[in-house]
N, C-alpha and C. Protein backbone atom coordinates (compact mmCIF):
# COMPACT_ATOMS: atom_id res chain seq x y z
N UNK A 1 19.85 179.87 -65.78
CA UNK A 1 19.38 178.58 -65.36
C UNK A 1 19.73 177.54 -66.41
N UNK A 2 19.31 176.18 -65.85
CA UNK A 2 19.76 175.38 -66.84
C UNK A 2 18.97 174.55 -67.82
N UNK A 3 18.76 174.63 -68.68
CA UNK A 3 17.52 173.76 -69.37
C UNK A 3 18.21 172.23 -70.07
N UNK A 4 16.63 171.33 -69.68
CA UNK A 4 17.19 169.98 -69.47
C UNK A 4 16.27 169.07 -70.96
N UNK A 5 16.87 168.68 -71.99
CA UNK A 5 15.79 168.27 -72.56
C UNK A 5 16.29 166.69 -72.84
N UNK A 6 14.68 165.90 -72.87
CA UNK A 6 15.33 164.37 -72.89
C UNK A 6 14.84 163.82 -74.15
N UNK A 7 15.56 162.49 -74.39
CA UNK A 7 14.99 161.84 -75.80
C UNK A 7 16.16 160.65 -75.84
N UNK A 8 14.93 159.97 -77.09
CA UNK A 8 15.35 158.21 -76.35
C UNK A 8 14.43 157.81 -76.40
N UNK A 9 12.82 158.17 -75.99
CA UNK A 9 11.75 156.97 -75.47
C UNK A 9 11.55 156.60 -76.65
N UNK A 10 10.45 155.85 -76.74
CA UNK A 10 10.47 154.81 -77.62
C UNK A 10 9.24 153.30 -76.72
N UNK A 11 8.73 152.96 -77.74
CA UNK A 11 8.32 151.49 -77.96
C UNK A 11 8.94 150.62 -77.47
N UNK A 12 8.97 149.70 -77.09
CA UNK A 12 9.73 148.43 -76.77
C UNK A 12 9.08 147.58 -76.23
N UNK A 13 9.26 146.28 -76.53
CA UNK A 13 9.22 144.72 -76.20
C UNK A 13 9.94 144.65 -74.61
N UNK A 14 8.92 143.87 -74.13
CA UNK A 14 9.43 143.57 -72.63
C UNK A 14 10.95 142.91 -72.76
N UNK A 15 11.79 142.98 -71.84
CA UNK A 15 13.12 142.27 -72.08
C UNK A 15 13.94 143.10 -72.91
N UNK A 16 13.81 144.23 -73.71
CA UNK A 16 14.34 144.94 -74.64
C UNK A 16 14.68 146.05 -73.89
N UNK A 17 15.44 147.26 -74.79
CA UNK A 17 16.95 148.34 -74.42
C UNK A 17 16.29 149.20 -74.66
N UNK A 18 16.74 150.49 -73.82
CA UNK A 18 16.70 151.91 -74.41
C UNK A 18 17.59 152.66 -73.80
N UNK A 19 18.45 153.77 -74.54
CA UNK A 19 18.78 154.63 -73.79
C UNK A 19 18.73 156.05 -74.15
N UNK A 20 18.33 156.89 -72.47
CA UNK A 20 17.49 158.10 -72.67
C UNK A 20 18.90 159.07 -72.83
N UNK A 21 18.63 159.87 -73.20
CA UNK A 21 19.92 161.09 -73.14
C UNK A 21 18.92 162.61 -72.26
N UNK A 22 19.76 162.94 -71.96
CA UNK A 22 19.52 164.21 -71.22
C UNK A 22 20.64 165.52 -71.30
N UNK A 23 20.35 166.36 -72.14
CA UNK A 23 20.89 167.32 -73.03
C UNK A 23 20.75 168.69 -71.98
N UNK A 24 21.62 169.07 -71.61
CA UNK A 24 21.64 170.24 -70.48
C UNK A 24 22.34 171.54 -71.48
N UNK A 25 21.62 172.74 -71.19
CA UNK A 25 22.38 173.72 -71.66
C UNK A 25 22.19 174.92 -71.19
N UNK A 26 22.32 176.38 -71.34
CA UNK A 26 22.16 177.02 -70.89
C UNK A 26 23.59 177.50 -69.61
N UNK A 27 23.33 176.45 -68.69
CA UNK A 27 24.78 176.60 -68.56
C UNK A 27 25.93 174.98 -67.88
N UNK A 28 27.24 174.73 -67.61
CA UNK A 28 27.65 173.55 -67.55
C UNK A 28 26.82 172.68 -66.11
N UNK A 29 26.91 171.65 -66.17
CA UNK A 29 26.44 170.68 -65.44
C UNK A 29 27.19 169.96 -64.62
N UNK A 30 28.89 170.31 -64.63
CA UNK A 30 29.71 169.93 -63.99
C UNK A 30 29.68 169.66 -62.68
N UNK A 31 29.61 170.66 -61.77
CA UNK A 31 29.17 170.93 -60.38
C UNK A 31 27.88 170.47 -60.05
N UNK A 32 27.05 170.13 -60.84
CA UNK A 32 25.58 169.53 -60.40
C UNK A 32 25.26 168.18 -60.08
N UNK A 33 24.28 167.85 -59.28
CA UNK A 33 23.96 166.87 -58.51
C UNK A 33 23.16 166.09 -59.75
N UNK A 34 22.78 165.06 -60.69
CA UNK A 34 21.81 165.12 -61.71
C UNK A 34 21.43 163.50 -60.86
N UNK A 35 19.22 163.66 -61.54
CA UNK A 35 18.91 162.45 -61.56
C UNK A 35 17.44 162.15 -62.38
N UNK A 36 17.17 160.95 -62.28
CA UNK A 36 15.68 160.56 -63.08
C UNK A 36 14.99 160.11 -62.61
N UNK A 37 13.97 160.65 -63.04
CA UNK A 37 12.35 160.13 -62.52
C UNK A 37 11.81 159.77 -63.41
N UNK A 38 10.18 159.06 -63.01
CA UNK A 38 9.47 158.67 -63.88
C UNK A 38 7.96 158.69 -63.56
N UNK A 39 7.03 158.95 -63.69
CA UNK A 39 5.81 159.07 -63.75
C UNK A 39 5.40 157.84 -64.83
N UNK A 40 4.26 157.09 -64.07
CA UNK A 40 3.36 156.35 -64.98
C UNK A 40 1.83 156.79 -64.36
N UNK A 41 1.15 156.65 -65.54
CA UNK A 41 -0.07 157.31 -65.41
C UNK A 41 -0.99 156.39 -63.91
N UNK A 42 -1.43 157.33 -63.15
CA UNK A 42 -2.20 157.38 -61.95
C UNK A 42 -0.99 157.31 -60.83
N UNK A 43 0.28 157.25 -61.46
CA UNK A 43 0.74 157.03 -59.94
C UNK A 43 1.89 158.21 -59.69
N UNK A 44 2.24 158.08 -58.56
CA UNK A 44 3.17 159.66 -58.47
C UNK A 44 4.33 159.58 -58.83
N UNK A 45 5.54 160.53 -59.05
CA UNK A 45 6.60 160.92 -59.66
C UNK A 45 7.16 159.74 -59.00
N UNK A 46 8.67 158.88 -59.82
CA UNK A 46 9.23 158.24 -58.52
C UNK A 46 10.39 158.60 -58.96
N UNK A 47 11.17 158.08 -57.68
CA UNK A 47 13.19 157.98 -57.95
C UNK A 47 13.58 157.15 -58.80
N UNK A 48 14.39 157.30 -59.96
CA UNK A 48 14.73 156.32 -60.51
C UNK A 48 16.18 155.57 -60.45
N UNK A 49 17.17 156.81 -60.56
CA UNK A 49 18.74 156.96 -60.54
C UNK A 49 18.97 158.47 -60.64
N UNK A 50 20.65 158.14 -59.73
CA UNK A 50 21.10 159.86 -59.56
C UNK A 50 22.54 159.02 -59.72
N UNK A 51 23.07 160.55 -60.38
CA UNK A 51 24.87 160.40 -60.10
C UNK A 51 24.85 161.85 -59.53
N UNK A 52 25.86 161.67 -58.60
CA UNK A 52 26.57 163.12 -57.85
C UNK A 52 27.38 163.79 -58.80
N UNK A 53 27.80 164.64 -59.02
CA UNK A 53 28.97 165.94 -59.13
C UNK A 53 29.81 165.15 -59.09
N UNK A 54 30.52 164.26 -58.11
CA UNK A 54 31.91 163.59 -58.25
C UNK A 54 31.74 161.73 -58.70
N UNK A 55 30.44 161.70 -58.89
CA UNK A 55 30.10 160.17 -60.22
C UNK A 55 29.86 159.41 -58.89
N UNK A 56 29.21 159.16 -57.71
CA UNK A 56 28.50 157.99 -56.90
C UNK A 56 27.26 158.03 -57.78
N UNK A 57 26.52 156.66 -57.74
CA UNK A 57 25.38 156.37 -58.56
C UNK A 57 24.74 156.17 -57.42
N UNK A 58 23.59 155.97 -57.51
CA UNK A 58 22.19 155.50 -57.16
C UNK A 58 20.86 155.01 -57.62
N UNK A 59 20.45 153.77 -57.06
CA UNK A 59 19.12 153.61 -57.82
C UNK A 59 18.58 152.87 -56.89
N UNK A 60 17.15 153.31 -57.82
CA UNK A 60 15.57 152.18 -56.77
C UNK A 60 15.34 151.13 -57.23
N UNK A 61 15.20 150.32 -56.05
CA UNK A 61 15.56 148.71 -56.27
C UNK A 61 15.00 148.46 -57.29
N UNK A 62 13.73 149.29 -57.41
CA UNK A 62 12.99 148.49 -58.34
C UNK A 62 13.85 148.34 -59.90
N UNK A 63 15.18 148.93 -60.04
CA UNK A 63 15.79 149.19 -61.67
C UNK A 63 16.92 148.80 -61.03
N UNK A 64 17.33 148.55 -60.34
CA UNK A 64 18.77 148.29 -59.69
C UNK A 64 19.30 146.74 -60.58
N UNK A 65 20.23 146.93 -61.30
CA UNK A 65 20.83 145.94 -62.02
C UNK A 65 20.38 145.82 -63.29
N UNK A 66 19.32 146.93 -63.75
CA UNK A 66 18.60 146.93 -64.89
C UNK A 66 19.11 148.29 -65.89
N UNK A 67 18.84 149.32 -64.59
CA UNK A 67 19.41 151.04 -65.17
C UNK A 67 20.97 151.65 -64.90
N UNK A 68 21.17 151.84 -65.83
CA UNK A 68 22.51 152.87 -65.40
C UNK A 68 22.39 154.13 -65.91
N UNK A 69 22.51 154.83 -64.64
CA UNK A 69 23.07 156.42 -65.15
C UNK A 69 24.77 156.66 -65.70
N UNK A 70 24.68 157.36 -66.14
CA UNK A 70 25.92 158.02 -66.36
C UNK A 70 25.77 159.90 -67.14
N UNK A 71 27.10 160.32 -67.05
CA UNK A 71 27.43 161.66 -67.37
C UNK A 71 28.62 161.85 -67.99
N UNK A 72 28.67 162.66 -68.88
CA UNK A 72 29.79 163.55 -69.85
C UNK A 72 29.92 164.86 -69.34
N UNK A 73 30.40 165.12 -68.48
CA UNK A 73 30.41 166.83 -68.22
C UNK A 73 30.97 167.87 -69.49
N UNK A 74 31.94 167.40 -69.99
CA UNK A 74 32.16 167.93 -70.97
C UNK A 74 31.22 167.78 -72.27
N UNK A 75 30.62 167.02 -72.10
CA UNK A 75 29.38 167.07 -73.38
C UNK A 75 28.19 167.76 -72.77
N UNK A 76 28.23 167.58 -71.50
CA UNK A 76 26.95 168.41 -70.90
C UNK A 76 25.70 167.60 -70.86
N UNK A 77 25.92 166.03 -70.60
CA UNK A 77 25.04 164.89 -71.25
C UNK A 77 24.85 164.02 -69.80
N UNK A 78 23.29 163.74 -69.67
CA UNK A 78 23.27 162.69 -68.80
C UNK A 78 22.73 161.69 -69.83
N UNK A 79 22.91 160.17 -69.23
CA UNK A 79 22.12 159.05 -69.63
C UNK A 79 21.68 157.87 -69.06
N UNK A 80 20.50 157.91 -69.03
CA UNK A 80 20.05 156.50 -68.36
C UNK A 80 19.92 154.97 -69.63
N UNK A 81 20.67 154.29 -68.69
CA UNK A 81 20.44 153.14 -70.02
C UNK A 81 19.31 152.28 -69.57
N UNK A 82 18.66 151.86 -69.95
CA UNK A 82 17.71 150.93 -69.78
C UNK A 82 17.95 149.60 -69.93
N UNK A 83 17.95 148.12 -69.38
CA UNK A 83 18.05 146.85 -70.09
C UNK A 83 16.99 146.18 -69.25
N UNK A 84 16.65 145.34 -70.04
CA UNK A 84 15.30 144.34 -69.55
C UNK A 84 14.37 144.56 -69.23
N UNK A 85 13.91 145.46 -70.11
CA UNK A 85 12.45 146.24 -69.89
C UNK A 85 11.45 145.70 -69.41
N UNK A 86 10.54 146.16 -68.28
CA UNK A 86 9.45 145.37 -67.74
C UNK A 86 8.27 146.14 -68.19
N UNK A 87 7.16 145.97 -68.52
CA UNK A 87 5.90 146.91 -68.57
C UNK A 87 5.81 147.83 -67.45
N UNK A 88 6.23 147.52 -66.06
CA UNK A 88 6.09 148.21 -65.08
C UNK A 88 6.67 149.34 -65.09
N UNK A 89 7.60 149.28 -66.12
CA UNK A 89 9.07 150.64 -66.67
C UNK A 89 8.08 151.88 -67.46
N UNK A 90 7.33 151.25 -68.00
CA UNK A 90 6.24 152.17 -68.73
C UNK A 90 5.67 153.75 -67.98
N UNK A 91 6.76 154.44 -68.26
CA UNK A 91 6.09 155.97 -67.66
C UNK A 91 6.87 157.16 -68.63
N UNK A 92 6.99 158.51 -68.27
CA UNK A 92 7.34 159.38 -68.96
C UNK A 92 8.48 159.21 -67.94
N UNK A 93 9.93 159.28 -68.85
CA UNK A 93 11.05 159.48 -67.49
C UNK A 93 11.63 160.92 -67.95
N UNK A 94 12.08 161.72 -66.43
CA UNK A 94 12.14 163.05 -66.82
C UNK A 94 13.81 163.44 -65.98
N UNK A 95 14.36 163.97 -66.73
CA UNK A 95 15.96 164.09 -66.17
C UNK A 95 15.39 165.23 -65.10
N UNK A 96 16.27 165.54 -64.09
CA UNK A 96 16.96 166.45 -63.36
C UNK A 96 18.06 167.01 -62.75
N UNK A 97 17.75 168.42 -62.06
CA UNK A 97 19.30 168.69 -61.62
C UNK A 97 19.08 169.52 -60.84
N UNK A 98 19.88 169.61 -59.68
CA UNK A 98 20.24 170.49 -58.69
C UNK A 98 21.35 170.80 -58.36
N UNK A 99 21.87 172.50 -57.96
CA UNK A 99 23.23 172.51 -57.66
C UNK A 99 23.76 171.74 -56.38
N UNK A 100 25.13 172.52 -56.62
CA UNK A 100 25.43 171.52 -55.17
C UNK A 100 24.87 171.98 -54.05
N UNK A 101 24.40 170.56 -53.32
CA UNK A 101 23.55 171.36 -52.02
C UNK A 101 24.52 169.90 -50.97
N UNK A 102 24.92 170.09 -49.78
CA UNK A 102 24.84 169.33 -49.03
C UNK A 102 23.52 167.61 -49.08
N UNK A 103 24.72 166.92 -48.42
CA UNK A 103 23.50 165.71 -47.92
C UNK A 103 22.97 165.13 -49.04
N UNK A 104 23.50 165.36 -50.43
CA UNK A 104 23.20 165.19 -51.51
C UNK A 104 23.19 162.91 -51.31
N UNK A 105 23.58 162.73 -51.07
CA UNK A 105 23.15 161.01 -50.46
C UNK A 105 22.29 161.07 -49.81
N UNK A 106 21.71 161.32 -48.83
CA UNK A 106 20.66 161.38 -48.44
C UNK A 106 19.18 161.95 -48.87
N UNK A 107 19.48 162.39 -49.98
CA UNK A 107 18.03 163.47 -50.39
C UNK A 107 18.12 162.75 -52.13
N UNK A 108 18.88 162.53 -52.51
CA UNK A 108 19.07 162.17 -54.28
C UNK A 108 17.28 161.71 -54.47
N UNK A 109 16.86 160.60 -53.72
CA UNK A 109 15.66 160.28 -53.94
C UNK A 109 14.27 161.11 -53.96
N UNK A 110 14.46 162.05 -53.44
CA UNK A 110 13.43 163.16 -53.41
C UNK A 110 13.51 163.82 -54.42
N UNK A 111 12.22 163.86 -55.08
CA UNK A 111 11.84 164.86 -56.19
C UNK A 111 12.29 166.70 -55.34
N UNK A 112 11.82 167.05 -54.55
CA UNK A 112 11.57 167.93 -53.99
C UNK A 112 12.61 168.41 -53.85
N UNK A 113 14.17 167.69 -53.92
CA UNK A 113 15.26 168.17 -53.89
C UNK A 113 15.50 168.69 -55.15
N UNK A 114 15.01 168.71 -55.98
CA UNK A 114 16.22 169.02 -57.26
C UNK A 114 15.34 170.85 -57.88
N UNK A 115 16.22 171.18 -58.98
CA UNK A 115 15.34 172.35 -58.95
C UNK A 115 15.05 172.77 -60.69
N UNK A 116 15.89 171.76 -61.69
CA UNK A 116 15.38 171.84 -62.98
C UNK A 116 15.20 170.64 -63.22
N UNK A 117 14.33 170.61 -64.20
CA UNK A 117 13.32 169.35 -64.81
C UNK A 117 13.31 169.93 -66.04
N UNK A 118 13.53 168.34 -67.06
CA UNK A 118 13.18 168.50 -68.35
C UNK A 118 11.45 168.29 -68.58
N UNK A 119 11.28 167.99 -69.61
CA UNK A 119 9.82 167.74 -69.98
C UNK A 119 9.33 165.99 -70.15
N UNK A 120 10.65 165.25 -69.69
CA UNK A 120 10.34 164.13 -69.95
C UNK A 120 9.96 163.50 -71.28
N UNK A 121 10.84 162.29 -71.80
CA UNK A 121 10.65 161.02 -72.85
C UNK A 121 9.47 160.18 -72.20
N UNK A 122 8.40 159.71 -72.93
CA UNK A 122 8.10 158.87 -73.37
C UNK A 122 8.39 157.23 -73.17
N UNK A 123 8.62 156.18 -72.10
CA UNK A 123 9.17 154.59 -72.23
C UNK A 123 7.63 154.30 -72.61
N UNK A 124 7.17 153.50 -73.21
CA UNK A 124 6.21 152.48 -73.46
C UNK A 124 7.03 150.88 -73.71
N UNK A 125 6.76 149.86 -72.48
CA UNK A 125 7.13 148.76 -72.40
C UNK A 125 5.73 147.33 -72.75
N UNK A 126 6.04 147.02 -74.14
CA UNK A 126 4.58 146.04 -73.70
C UNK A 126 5.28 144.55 -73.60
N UNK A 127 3.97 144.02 -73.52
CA UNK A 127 4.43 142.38 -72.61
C UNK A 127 4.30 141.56 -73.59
């Protein structure tokens, strides 16, 4: 299986940068579907951004023009960049991955799709 570990979070000023890395090993990540979530306290897991196996992106409006994913297959590396931090950004964000499965556009947003999870970074955004 594949183990996913993230780092990056950090402190930050509203309007301010971060970017998370997501360190896959165990085995390559090439063929895999990868994406991020985020949990803030009381509320449930959400979608954040996904890239496919062949690099289509995705994201929830709510980060759309704010987050970018990207991937190194050969480094075995995902990363979400962060810009213009809102307090509302404030949760633990946690990489994932699933092999290739069909319908992978249609499902990216579902937690329920994917099948490894790191332990999640840390964002704290204040105002």
């Amino acid at each position: 299986q594949v183990q996913l570990v993230e780092s990056g979070g950090g402190l930050v000023q509203a309007g301010g940068s971060l970017r998370l890395s997501c360190a896959a090993s165990g085995r390559t990540i090439t063929n895999f579907n990868m994406g991020w979530f985020r949990q803030a306290p009381g509320k449930e897991r959400e979608f954040v951004a996904a890239v496919s196996n062949g690099g289509n992106t995705y994201y929830a409006d709510s980060v759309k023009g704010r987050f970018t994913i990207s991937r190194d297959n050969a480094k075995n590396m995902v990363w979400l960049q962060i810009d213009s931090l809102k307090p509302e950004d404030t949760a633990v964000y946690c990489c994932a991955a699933v092999r290739p499965t069909g319908f992978f556009s249609g499902r990216y947003y579902s937690r329920a799709f994917y099948d490894y999870w790191g332990q999640g970074t840390q964002v704290t955004v204040s105002s």
